[in-house]
PDB file of N, CA and C in Angstrom:
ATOM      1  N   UNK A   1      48.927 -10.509 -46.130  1.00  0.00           N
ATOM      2  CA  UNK A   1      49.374 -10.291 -44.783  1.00  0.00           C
ATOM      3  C   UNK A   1      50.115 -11.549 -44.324  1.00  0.00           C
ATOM      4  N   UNK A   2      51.189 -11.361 -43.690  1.00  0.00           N
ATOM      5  CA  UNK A   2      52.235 -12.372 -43.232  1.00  0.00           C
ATOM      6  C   UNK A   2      52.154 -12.508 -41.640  1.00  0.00           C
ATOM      7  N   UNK A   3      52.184 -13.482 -40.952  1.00  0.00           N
ATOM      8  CA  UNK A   3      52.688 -13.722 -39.739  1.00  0.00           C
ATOM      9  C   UNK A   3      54.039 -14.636 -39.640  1.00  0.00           C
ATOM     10  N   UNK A   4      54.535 -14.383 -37.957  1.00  0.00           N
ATOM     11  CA  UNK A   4      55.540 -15.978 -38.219  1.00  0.00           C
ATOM     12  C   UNK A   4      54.840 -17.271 -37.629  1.00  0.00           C
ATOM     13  N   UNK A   5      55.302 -18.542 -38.243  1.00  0.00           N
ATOM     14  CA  UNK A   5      54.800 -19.536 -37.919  1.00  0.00           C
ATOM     15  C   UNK A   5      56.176 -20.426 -36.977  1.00  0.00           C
ATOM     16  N   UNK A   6      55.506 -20.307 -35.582  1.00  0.00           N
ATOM     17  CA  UNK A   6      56.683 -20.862 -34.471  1.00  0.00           C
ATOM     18  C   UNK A   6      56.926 -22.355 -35.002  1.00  0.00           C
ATOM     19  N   UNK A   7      56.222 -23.180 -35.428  1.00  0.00           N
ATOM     20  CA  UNK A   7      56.427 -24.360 -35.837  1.00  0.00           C
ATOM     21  C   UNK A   7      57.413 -24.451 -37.106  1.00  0.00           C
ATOM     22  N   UNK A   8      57.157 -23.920 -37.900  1.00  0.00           N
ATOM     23  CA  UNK A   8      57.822 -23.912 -38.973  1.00  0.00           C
ATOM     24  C   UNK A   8      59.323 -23.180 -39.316  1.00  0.00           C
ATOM     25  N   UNK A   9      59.268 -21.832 -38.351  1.00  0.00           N
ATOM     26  CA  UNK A   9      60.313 -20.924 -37.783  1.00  0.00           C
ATOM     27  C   UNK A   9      60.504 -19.962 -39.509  1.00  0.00           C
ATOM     28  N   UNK A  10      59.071 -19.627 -40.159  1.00  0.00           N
ATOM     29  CA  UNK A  10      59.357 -19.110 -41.269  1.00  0.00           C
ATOM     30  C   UNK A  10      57.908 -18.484 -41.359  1.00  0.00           C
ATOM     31  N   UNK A  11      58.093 -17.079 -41.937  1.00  0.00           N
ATOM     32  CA  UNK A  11      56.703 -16.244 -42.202  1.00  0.00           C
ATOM     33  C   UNK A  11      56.001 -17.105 -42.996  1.00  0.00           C
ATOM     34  N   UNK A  12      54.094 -16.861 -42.933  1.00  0.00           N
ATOM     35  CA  UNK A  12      54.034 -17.612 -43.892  1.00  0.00           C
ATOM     36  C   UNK A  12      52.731 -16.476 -43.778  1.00  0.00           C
ATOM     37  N   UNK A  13      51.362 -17.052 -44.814  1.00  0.00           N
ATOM     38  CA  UNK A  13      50.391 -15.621 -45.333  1.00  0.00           C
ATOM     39  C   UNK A  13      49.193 -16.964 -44.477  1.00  0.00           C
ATOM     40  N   UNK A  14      48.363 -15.517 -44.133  1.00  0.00           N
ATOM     41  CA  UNK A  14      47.397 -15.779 -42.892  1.00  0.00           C
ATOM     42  C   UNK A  14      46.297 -15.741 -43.983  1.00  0.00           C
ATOM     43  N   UNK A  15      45.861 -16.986 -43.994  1.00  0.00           N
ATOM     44  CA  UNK A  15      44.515 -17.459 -44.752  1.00  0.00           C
ATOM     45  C   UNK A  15      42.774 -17.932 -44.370  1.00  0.00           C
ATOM     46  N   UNK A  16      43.159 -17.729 -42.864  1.00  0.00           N
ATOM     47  CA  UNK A  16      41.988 -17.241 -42.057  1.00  0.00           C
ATOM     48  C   UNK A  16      42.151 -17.192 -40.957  1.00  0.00           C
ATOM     49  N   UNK A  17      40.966 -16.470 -40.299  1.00  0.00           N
ATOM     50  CA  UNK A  17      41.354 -16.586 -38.909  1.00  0.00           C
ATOM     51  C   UNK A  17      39.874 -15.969 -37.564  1.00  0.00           C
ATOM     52  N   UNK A  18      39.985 -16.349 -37.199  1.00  0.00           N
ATOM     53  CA  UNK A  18      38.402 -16.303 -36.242  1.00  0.00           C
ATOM     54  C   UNK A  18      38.508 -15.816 -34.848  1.00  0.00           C
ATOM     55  N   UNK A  19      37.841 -15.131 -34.320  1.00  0.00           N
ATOM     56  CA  UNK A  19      38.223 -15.088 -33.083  1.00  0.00           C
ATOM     57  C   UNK A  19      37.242 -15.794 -32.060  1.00  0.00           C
ATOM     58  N   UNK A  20      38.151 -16.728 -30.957  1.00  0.00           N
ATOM     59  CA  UNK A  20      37.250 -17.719 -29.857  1.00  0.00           C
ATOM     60  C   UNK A  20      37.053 -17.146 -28.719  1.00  0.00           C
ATOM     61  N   UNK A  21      36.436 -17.562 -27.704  1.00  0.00           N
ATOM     62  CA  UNK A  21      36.524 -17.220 -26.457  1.00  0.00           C
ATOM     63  C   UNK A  21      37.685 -16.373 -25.880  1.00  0.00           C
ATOM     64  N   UNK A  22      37.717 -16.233 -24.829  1.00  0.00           N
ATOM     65  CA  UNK A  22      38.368 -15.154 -23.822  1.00  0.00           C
ATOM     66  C   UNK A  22      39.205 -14.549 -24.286  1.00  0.00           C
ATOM     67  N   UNK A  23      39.033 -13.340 -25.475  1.00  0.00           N
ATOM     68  CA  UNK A  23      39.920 -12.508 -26.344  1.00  0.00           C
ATOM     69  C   UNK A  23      40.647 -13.170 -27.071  1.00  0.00           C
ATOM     70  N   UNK A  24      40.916 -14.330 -27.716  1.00  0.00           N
ATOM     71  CA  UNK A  24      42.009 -15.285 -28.043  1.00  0.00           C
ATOM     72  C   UNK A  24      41.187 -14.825 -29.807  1.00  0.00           C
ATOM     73  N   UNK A  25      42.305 -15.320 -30.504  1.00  0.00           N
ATOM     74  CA  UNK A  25      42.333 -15.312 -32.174  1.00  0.00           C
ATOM     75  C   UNK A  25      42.837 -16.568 -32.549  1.00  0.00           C
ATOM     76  N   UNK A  26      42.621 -17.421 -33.347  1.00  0.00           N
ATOM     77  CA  UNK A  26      42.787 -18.938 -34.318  1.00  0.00           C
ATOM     78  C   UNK A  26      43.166 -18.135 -35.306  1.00  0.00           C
ATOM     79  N   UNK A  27      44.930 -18.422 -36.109  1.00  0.00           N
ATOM     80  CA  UNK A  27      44.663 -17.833 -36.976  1.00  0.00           C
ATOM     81  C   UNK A  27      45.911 -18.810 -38.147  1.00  0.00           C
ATOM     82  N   UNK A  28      44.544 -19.236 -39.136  1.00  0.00           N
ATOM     83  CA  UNK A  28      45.025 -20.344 -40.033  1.00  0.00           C
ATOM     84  C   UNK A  28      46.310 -19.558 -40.693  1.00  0.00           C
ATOM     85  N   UNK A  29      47.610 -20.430 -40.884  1.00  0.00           N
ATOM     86  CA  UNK A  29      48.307 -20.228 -41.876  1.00  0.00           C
ATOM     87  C   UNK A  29      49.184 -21.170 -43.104  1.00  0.00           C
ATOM     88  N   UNK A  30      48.857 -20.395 -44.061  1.00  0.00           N
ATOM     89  CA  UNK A  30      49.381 -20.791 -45.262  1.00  0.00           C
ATOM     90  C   UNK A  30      50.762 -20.774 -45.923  1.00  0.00           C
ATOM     91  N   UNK A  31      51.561 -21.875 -46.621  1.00  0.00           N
ATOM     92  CA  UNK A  31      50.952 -23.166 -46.881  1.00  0.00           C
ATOM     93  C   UNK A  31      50.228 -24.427 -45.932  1.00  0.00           C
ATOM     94  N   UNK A  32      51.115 -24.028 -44.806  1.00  0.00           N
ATOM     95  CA  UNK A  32      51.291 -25.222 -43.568  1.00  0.00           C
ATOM     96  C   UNK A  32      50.418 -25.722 -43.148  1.00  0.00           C
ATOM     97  N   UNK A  33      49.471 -24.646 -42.578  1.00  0.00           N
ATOM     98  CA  UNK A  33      47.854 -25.009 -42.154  1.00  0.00           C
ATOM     99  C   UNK A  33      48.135 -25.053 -41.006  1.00  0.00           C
ATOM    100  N   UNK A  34      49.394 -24.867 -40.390  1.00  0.00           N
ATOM    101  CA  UNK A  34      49.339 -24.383 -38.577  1.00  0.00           C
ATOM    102  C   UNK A  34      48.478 -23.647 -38.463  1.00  0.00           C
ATOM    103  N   UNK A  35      48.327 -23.950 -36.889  1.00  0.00           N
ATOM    104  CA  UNK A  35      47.288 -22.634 -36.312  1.00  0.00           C
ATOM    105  C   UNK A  35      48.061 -21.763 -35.800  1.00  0.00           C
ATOM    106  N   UNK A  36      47.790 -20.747 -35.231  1.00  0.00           N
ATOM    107  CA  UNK A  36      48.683 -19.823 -34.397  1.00  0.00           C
ATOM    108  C   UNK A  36      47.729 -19.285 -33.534  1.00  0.00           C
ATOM    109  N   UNK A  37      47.601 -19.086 -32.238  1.00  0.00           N
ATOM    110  CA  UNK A  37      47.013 -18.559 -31.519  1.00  0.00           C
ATOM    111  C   UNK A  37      47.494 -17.327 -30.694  1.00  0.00           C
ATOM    112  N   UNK A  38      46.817 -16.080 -31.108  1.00  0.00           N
ATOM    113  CA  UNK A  38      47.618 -14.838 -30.270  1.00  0.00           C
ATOM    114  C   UNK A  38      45.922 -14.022 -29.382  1.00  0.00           C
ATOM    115  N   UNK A  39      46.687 -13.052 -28.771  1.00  0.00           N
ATOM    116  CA  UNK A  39      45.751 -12.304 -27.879  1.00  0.00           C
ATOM    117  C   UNK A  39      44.880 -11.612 -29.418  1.00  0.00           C
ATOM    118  N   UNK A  40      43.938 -11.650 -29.099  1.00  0.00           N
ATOM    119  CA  UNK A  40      42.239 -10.426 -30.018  1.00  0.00           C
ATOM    120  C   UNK A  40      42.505  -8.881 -29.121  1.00  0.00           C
ATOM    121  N   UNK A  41      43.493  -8.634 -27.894  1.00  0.00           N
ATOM    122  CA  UNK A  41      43.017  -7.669 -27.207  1.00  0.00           C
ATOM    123  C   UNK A  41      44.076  -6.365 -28.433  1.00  0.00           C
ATOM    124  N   UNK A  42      43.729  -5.485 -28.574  1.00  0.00           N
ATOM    125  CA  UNK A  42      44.006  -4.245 -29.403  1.00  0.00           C
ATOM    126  C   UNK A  42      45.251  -3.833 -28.535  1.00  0.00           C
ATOM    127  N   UNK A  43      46.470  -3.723 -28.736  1.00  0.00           N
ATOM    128  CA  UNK A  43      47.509  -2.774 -27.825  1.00  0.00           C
ATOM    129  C   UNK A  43      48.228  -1.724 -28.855  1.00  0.00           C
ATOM    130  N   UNK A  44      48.611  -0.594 -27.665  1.00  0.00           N
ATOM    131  CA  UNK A  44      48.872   0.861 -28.736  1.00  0.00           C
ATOM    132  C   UNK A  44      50.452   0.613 -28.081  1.00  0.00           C
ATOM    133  N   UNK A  45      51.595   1.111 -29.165  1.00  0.00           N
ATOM    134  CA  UNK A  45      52.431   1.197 -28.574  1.00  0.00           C
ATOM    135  C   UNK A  45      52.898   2.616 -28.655  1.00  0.00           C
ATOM    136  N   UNK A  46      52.951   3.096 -27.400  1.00  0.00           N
ATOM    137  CA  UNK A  46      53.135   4.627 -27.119  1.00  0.00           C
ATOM    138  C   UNK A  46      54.579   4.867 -26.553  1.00  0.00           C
ATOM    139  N   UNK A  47      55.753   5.628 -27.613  1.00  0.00           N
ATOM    140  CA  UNK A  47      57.571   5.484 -27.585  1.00  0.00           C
ATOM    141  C   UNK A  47      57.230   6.340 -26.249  1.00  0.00           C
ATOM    142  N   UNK A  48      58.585   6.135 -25.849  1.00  0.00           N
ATOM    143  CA  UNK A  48      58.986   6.240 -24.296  1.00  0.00           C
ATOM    144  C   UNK A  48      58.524   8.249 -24.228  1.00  0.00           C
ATOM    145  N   UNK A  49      58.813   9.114 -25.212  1.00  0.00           N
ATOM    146  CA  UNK A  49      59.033  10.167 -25.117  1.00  0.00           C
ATOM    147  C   UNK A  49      57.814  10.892 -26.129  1.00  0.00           C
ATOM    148  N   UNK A  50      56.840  10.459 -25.593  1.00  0.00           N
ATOM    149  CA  UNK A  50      55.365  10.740 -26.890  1.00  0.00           C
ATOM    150  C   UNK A  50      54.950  12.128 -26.221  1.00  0.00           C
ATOM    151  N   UNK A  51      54.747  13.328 -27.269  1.00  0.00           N
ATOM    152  CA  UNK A  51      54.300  14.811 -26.826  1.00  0.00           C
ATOM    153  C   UNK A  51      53.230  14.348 -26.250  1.00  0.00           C
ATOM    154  N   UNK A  52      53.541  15.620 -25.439  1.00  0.00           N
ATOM    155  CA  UNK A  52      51.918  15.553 -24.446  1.00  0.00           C
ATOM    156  C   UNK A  52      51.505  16.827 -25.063  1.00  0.00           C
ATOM    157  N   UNK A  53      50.086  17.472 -24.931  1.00  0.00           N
ATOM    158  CA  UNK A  53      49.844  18.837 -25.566  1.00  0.00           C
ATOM    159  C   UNK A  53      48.468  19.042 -24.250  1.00  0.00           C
ATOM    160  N   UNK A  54      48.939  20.033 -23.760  1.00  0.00           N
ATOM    161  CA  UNK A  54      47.433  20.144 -22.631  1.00  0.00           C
ATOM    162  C   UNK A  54      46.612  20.971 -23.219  1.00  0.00           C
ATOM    163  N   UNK A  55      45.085  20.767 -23.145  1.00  0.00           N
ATOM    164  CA  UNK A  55      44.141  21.514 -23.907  1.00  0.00           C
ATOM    165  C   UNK A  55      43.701  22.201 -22.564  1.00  0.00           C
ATOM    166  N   UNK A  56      43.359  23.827 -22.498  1.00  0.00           N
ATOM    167  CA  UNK A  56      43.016  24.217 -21.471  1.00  0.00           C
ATOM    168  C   UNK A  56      41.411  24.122 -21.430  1.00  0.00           C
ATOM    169  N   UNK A  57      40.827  24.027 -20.652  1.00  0.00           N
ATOM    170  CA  UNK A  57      39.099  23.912 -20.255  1.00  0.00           C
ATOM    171  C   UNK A  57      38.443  25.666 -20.688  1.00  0.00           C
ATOM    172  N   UNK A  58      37.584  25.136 -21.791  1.00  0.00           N
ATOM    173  CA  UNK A  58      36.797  26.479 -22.283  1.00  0.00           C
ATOM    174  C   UNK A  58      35.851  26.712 -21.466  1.00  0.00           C
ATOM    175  N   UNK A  59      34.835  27.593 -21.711  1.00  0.00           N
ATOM    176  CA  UNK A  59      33.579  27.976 -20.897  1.00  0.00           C
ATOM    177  C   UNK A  59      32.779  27.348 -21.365  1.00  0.00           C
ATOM    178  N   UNK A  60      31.158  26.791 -20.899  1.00  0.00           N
ATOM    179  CA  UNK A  60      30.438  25.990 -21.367  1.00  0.00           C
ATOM    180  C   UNK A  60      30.261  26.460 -22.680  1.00  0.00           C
ATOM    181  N   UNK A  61      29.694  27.635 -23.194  1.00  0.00           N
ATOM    182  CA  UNK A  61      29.425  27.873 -24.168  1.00  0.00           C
ATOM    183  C   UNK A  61      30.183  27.568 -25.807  1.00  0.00           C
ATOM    184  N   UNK A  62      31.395  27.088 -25.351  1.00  0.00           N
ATOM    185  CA  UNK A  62      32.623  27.419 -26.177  1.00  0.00           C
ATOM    186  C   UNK A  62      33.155  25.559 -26.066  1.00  0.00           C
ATOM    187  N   UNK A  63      32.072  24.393 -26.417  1.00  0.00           N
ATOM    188  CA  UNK A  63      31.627  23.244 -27.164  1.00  0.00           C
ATOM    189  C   UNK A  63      33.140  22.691 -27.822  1.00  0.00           C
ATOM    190  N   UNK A  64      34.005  21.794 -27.546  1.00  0.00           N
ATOM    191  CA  UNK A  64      35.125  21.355 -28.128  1.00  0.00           C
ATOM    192  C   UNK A  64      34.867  19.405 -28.312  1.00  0.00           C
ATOM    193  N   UNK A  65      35.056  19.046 -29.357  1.00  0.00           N
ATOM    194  CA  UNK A  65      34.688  17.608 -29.711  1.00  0.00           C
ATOM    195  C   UNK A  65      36.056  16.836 -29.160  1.00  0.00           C
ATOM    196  N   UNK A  66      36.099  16.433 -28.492  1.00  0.00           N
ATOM    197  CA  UNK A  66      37.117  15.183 -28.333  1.00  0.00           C
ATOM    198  C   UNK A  66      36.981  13.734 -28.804  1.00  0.00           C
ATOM    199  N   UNK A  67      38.561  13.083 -29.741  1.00  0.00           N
ATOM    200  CA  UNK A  67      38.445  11.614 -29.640  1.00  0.00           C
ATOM    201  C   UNK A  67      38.975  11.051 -28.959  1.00  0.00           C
TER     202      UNK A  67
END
């Protein structure tokens, strides 16, 4: 796995990495041994024009699993 390294201004391979306090990630890279620090928080990127699909509401009996 590759990141870019702002110091160096060249990808380099992520050889560890930890996560600290307030959502933040340390994340060692190789050869250089910079750190890089980015957000731990998870983001989805959803394109401007993503289907919508409406599920209509069953009767109790009629049990549908959602994720």
């Amino acid at each position: 796995m590759t990141t870019f390294c702002e110091r160096c201004r060249a990808l380099r391979s992520i050889e560890d990495w930890r996560e600290t306090h307030d959502e933040m990630m340390s994340i060692v890279l190789g050869p250089c041994g910079h750190v890089a620090r980015r957000s731990a928080r998870l983001e989805w990127h959803v394109p401007p024009r993503a289907p919508l699909r409406l599920v209509r509401r069953t009767p109790d009996h009629e049990r549908v699993a959602m994720s």
